[in-house]
Protein backbone atom coordinates (compact mmCIF):
# COMPACT_ATOMS: atom_id res chain seq x y z
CA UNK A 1 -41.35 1.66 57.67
CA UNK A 2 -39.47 -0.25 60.35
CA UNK A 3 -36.60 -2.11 59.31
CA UNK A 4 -34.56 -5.12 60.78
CA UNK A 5 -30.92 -4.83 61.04
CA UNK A 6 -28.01 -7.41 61.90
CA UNK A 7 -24.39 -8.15 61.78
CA UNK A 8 -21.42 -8.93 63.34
CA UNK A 9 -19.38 -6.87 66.26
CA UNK A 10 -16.10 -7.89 65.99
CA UNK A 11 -13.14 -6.28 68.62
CA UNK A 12 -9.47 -6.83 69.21
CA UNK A 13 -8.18 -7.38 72.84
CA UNK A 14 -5.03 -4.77 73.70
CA UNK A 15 -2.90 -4.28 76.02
CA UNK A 16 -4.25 -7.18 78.56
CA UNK A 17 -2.44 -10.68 78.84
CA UNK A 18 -4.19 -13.53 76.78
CA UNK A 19 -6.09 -11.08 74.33
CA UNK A 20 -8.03 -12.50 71.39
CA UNK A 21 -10.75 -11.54 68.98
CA UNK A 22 -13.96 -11.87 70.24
CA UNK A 23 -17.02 -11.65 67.70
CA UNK A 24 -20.95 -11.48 69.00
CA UNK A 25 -23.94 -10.49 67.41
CA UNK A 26 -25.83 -7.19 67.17
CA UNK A 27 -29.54 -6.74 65.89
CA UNK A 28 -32.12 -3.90 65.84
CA UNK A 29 -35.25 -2.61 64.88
CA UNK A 30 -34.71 0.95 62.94
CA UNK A 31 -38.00 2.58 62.20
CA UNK A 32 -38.02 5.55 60.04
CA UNK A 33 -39.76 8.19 58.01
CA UNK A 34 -38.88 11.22 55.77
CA UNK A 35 -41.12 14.15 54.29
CA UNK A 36 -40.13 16.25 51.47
CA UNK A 37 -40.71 19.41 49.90
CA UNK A 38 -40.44 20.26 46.18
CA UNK A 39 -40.32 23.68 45.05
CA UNK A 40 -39.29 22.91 41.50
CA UNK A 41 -39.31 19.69 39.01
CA UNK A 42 -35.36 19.94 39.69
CA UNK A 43 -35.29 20.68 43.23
CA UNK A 44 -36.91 18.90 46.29
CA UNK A 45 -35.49 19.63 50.32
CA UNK A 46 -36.20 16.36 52.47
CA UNK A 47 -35.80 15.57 55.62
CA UNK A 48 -35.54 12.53 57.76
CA UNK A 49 -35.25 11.06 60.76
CA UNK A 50 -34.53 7.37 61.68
CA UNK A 51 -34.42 5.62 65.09
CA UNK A 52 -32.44 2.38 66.72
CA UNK A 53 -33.97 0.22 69.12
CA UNK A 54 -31.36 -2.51 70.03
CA UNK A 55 -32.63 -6.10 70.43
CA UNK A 56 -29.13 -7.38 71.74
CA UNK A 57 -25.74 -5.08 72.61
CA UNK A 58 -22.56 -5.95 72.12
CA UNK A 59 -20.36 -5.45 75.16
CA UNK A 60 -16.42 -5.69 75.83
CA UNK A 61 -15.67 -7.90 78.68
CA UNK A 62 -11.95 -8.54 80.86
CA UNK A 63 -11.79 -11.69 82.58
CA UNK A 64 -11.66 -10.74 86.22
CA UNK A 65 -12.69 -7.42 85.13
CA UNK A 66 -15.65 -7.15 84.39
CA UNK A 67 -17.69 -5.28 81.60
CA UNK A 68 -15.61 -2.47 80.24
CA UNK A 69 -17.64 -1.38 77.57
CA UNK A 70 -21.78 -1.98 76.31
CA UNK A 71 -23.58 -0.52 73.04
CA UNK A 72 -26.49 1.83 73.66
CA UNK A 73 -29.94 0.73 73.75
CA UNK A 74 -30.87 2.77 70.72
CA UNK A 75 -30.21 5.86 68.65
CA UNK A 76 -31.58 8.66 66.76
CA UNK A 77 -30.81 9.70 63.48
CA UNK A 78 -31.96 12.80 61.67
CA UNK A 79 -30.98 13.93 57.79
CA UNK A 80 -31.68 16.92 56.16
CA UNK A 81 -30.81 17.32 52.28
CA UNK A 82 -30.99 19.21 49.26
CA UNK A 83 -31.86 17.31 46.19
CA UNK A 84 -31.34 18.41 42.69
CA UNK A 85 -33.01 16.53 40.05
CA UNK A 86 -32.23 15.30 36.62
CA UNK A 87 -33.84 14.15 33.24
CA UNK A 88 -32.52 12.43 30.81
CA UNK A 89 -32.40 13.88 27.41
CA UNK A 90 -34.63 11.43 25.98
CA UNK A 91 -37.18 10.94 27.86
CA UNK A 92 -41.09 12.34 27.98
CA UNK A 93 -42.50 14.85 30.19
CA UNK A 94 -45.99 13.15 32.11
């Protein structure tokens, strides 16, 4: 299920005359999905894989410069795990 995502990209300027902090805003769309496999009650294997697509990019800029830096466009993501499950000693079996 596709997901929004913000926040705040914050940097420090170094080593150039007049630096400051400079803050500007990053968003995304991150889509994802997962699948797993369970062999046991206890045990399940998973996989997953989750993508970025960048609505606006951050970038670092020098006055008389120019751009020095930009985010990517997007991303790609991908998880694989071992899960080992637990039940507590109270409760009921379905």
């Amino acid at each position: 299920m596709p997901r929004r995502r913000a926040g705040q990209h914050a940097r420090d300027g170094v080593g150039v005359q007049d630096a400051s902090r400079e803050r500007s805003l990053w968003s995304a769309l991150s889509p994802s999905v997962a699948v797993a496999f369970v062999p046991t009650p206890r045990l399940a294997l998973w996989l997953a894989c989750e993508g970025l697509l960048a609505f606006n990019r951050p970038r670092f800029l020098i006055e008389n410069g120019g751009e020095v830096w930009r985010g990517g466009r997007g991303g790609l993501r991908v998880v694989l795990g071992i899960e080992v499950r637990f039940r507590a000693k109270n409760s009921r079996r379905p």
